[in-house]
N, C-alpha and C. Protein backbone atom coordinates (compact mmCIF):
# COMPACT_ATOMS: atom_id res chain seq x y z
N UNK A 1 0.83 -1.17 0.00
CA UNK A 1 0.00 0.00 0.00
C UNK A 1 0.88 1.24 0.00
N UNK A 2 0.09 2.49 -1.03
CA UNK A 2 0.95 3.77 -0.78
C UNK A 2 0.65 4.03 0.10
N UNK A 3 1.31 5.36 0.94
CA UNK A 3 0.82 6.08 2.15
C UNK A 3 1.18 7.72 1.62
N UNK A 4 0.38 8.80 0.80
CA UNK A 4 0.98 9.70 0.83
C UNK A 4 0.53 10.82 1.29
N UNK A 5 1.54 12.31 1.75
CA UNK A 5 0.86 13.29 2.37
C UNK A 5 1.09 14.35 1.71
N UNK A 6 1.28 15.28 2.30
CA UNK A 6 0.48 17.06 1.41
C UNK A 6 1.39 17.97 2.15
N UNK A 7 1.82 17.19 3.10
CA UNK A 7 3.07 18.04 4.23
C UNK A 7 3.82 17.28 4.51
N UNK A 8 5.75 17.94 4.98
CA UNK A 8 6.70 17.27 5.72
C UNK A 8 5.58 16.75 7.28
N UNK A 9 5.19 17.79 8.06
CA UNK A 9 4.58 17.79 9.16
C UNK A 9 3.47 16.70 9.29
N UNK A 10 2.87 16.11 8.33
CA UNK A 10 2.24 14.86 7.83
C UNK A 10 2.79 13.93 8.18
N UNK A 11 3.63 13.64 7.03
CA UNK A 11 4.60 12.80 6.95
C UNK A 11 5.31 12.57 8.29
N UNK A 12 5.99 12.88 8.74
CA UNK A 12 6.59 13.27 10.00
C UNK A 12 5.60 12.81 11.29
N UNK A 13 4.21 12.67 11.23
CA UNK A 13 3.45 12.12 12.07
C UNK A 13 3.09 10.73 12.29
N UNK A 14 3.11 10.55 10.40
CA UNK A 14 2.56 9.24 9.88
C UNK A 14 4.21 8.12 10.14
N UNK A 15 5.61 9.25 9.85
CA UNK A 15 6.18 8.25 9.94
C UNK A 15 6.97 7.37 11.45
N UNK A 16 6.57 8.95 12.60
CA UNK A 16 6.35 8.35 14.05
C UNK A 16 5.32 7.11 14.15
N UNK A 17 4.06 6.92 13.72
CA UNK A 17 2.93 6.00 13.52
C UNK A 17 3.50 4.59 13.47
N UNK A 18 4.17 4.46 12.13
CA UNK A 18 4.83 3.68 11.47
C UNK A 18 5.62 3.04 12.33
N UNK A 19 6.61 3.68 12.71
CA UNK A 19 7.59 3.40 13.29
C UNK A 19 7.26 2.77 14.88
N UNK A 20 6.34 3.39 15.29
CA UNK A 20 5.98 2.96 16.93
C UNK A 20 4.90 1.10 16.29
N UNK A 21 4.64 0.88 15.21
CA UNK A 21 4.06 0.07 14.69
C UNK A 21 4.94 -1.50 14.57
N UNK A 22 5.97 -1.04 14.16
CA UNK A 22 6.89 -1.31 13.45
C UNK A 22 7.72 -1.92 14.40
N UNK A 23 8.30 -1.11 15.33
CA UNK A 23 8.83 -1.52 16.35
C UNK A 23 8.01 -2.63 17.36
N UNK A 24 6.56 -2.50 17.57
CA UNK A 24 6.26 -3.27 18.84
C UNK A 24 6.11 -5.16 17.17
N UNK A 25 5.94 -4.62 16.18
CA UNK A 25 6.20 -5.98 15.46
C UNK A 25 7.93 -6.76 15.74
N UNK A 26 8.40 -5.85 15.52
CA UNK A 26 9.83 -6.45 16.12
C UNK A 26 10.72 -6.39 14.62
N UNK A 27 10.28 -5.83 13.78
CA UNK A 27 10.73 -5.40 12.28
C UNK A 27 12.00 -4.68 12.53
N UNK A 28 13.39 -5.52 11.93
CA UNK A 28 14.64 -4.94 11.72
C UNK A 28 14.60 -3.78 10.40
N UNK A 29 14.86 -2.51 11.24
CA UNK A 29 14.86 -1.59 10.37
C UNK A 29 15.82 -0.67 10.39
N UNK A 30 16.33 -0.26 8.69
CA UNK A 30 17.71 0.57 8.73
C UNK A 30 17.71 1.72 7.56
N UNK A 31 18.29 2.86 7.79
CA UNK A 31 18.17 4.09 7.01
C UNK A 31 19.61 4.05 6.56
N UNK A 32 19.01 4.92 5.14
CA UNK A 32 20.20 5.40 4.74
C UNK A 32 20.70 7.03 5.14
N UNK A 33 22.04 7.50 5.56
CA UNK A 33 21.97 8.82 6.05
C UNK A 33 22.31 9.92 5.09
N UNK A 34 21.57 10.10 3.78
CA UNK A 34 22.38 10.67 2.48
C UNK A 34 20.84 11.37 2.55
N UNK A 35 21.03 12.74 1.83
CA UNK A 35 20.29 13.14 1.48
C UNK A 35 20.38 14.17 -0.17
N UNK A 36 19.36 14.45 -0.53
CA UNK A 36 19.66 14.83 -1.80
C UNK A 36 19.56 16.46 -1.65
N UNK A 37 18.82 17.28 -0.84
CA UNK A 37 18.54 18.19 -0.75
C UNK A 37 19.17 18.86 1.17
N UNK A 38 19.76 19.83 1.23
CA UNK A 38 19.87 20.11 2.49
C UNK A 38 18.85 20.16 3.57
N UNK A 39 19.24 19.89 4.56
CA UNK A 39 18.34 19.69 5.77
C UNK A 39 18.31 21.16 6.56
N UNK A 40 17.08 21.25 7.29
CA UNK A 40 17.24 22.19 8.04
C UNK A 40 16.73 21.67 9.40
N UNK A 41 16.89 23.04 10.16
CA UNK A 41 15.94 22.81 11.61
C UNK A 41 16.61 21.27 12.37
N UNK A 42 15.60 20.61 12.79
CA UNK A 42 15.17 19.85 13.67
C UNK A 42 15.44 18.61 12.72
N UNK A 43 15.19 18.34 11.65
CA UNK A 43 15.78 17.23 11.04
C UNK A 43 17.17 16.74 10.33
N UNK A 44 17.77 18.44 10.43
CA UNK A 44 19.41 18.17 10.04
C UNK A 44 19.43 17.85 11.42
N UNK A 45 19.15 18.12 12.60
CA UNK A 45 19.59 18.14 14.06
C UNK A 45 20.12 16.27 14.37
N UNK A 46 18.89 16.01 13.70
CA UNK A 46 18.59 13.74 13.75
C UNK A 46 19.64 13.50 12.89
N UNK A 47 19.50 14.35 11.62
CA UNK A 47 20.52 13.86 10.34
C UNK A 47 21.67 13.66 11.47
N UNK A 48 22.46 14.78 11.70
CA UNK A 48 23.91 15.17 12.28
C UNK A 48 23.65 14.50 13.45
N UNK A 49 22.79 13.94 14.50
CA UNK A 49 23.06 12.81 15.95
C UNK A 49 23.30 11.33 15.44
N UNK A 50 22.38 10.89 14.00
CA UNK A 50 22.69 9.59 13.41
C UNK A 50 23.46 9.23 13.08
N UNK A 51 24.04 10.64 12.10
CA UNK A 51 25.57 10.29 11.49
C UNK A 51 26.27 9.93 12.25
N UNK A 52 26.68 10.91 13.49
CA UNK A 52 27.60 10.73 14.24
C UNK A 52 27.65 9.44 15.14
N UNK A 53 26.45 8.90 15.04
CA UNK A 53 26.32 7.79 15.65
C UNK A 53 27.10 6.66 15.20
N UNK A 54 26.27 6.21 13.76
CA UNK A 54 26.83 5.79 12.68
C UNK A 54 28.65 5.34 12.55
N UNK A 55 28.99 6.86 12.62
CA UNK A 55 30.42 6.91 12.70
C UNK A 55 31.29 6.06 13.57
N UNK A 56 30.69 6.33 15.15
CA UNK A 56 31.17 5.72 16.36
C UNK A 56 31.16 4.43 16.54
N UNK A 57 29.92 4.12 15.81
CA UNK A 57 29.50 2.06 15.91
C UNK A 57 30.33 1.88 14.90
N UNK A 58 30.84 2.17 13.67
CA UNK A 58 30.91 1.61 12.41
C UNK A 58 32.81 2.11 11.90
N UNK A 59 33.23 1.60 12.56
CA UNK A 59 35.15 2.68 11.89
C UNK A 59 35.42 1.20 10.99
N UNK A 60 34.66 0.46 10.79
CA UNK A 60 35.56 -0.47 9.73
C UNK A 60 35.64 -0.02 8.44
N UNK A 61 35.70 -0.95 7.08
CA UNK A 61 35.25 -0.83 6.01
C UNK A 61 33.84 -0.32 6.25
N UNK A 62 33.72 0.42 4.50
CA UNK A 62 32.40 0.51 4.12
C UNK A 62 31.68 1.40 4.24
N UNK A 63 30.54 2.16 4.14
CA UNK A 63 30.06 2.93 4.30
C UNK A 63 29.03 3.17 5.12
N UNK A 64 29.63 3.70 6.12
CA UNK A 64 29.16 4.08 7.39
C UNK A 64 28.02 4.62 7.68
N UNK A 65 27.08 5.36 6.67
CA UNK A 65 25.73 5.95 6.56
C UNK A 65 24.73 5.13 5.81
N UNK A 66 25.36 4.14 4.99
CA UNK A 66 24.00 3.60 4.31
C UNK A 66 24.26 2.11 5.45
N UNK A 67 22.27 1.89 5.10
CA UNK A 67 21.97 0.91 5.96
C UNK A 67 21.95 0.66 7.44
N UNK A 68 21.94 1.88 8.10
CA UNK A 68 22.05 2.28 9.61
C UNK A 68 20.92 1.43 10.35
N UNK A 69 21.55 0.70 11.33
CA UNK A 69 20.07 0.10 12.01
C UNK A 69 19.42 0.64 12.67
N UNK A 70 17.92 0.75 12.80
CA UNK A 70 17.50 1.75 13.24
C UNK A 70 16.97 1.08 14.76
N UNK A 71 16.72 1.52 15.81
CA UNK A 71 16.47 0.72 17.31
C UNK A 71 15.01 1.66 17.32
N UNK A 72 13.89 1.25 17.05
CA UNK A 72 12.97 1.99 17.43
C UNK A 72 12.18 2.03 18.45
N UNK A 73 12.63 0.93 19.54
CA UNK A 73 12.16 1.01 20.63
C UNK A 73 13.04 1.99 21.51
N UNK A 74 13.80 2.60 20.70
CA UNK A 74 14.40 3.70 21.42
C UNK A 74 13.71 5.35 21.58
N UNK A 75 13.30 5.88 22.27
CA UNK A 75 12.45 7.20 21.98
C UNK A 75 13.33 8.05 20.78
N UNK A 76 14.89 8.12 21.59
CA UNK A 76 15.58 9.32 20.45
C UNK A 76 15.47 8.63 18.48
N UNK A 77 15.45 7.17 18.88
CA UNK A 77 15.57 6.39 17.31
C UNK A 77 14.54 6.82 16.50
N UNK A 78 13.52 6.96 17.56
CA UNK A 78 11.97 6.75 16.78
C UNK A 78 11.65 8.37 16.51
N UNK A 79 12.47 9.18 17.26
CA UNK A 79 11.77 10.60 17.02
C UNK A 79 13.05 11.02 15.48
N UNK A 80 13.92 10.36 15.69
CA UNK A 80 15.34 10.22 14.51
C UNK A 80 14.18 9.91 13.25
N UNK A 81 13.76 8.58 13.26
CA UNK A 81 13.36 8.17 12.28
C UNK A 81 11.92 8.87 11.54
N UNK A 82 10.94 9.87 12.41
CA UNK A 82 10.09 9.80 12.12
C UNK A 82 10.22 11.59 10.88
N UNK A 83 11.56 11.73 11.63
CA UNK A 83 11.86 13.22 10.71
C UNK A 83 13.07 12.53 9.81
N UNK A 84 13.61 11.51 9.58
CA UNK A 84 14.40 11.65 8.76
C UNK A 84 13.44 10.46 7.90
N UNK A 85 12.98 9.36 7.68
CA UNK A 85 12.83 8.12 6.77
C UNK A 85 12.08 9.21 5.76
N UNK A 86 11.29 9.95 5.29
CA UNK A 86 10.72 10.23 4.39
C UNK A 86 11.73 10.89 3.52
N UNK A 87 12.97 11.44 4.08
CA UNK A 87 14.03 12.87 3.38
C UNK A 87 14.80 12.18 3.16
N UNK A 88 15.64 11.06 3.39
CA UNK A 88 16.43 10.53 3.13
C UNK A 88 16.69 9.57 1.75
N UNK A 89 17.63 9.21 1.00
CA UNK A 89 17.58 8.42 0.04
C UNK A 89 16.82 7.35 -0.02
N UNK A 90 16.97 6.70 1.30
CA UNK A 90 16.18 5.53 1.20
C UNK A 90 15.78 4.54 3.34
N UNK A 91 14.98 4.22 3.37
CA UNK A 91 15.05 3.22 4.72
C UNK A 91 14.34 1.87 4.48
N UNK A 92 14.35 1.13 5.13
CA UNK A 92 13.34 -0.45 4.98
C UNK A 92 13.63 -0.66 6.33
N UNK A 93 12.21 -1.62 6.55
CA UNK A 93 11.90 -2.44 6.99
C UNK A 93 11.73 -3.64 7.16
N UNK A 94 11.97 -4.46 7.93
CA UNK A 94 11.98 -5.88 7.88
C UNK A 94 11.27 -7.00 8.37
N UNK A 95 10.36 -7.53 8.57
CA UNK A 95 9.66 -8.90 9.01
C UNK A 95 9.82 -10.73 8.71
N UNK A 96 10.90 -11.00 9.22
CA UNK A 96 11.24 -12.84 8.93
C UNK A 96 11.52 -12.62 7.30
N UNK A 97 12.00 -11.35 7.06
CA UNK A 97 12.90 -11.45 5.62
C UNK A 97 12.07 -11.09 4.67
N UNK A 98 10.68 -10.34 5.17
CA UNK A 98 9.76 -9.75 3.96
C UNK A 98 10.03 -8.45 4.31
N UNK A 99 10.43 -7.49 3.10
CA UNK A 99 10.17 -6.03 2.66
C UNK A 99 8.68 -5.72 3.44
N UNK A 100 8.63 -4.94 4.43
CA UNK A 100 7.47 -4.57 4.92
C UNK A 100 7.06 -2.67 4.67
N UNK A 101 8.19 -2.34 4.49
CA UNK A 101 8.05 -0.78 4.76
C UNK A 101 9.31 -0.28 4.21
N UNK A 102 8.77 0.56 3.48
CA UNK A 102 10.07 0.86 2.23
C UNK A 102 9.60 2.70 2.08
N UNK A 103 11.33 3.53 1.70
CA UNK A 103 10.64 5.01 1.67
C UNK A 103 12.25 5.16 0.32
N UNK A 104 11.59 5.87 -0.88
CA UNK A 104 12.90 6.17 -1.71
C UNK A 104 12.57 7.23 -2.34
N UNK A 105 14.07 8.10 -1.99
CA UNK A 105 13.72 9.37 -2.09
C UNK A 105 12.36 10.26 -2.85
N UNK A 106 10.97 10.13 -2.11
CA UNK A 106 9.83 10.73 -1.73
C UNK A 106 9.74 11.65 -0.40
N UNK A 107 9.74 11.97 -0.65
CA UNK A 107 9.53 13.06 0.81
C UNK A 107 8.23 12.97 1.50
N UNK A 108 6.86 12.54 0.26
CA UNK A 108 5.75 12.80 0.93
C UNK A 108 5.05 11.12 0.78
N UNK A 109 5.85 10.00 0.41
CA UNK A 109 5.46 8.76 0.25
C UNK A 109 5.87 7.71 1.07
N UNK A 110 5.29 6.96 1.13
CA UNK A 110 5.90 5.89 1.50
C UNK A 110 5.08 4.43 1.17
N UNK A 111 5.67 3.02 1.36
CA UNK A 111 5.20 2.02 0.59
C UNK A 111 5.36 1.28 2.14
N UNK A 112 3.97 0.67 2.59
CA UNK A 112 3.63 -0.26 3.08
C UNK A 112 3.14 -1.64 2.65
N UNK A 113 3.39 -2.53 3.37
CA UNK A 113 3.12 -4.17 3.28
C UNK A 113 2.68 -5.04 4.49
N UNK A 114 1.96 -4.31 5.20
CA UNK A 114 1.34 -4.66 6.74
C UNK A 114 0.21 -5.22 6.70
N UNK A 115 -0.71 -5.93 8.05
CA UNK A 115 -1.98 -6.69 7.68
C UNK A 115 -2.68 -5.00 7.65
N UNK A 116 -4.23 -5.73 7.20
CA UNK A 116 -4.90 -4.23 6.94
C UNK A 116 -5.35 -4.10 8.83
N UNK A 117 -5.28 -4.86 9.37
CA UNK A 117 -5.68 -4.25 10.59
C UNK A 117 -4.55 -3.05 11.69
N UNK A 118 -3.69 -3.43 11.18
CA UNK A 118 -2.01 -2.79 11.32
C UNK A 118 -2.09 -1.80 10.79
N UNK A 119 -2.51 -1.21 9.83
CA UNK A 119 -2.73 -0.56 8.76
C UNK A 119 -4.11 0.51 9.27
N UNK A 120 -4.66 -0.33 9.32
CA UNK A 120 -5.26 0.64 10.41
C UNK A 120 -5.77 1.39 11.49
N UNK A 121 -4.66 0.72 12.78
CA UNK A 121 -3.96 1.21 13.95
C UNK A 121 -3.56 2.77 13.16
N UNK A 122 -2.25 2.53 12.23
CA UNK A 122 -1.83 3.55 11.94
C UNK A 122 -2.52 4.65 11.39
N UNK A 123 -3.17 4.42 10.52
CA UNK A 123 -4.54 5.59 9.83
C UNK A 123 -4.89 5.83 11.36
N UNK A 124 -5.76 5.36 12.52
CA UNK A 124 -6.19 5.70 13.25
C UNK A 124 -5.25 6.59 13.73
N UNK A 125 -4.31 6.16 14.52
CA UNK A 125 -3.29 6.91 15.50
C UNK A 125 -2.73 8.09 14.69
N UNK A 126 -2.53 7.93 13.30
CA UNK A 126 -2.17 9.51 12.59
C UNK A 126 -3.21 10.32 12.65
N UNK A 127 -4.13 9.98 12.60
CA UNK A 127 -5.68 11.16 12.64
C UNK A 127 -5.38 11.74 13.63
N UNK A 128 -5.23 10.74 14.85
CA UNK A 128 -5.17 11.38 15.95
C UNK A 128 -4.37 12.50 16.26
N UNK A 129 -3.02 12.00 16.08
CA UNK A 129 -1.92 12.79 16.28
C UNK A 129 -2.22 14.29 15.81
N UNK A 130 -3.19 14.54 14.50
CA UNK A 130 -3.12 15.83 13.55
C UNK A 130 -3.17 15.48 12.44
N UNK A 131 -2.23 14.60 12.05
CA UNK A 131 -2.32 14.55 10.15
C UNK A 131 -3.58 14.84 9.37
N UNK A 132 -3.65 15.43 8.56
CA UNK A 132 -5.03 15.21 7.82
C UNK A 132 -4.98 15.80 6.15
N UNK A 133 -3.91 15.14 5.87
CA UNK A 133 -3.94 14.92 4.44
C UNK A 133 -3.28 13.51 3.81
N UNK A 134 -3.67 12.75 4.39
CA UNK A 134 -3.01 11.43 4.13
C UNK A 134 -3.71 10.85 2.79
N UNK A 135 -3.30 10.01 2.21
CA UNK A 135 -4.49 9.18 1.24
C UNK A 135 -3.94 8.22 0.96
N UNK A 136 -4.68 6.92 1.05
CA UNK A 136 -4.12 5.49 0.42
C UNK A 136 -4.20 4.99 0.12
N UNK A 137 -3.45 4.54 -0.84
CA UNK A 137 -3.63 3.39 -2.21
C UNK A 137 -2.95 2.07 -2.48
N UNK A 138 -3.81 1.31 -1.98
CA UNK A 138 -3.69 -0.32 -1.97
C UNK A 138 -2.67 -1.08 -2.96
């Protein structure tokens, strides 16, 4: 299913939603830390705490920003993820090795693969939150 919105501030609600979803499933999930367009505010703030994170776990080979695991039972991970997965090049999600939740460079999209009752926890809990330009397509 698509998931798309009309605002960062949308998005940004829907992808806290997601993510608090996501996490109590137990879905291994990892971002990439590249972006195509500069960041500002409050989401270069996540950009620049991830990276640096990134950096500290990771001094081997390879590239240290793509594929970052994301811990979303962590508050700072989940508030990380919910301003960066839409801006970023790319993030996924994972369930026993199925693609569940996928974001490439869209800012206002994202691609779900959840049951529809999961699916609509999240519609619910984004209403709640504020969002209200969401729309979705199966």
């Amino acid at each position: 299913m698509q998931i798309t919105a009309q605002s960062d501030t949308d998005m940004e609600i829907l992808s806290e939603q997601i993510g608090r979803r996501l996490a109590a499933l137990g879905a291994d999930v990892t971002i990439d830390l590249y972006t195509d367009d500069e960041l500002t505010g409050e989401p270069a703030v996540s950009l620049q705490v991830m990276r640096e994170a990134a950096s500290a776990q990771n001094s081997g080979g390879g590239d240290q920003w793509m594929g970052v695991v994301v811990n979303l039972g962590s508050g700072a991970d989940l508030q990380h993820f919910a301003r960066l997965a839409h801006r970023v090049i790319g993030s996924e999600a994972f369930l026993d090795d199925k693609l569940v939740f996928s974001t490439i460079e869209n800012e206002l999209q994202v691609w779900v693969d959840l049951p529809a009752d999961v699916v609509e926890e999240i519609r619910t809990a984004t209403l709640a939150a504020g969002a209200t330009s969401l729309s979705y397509v199966p």
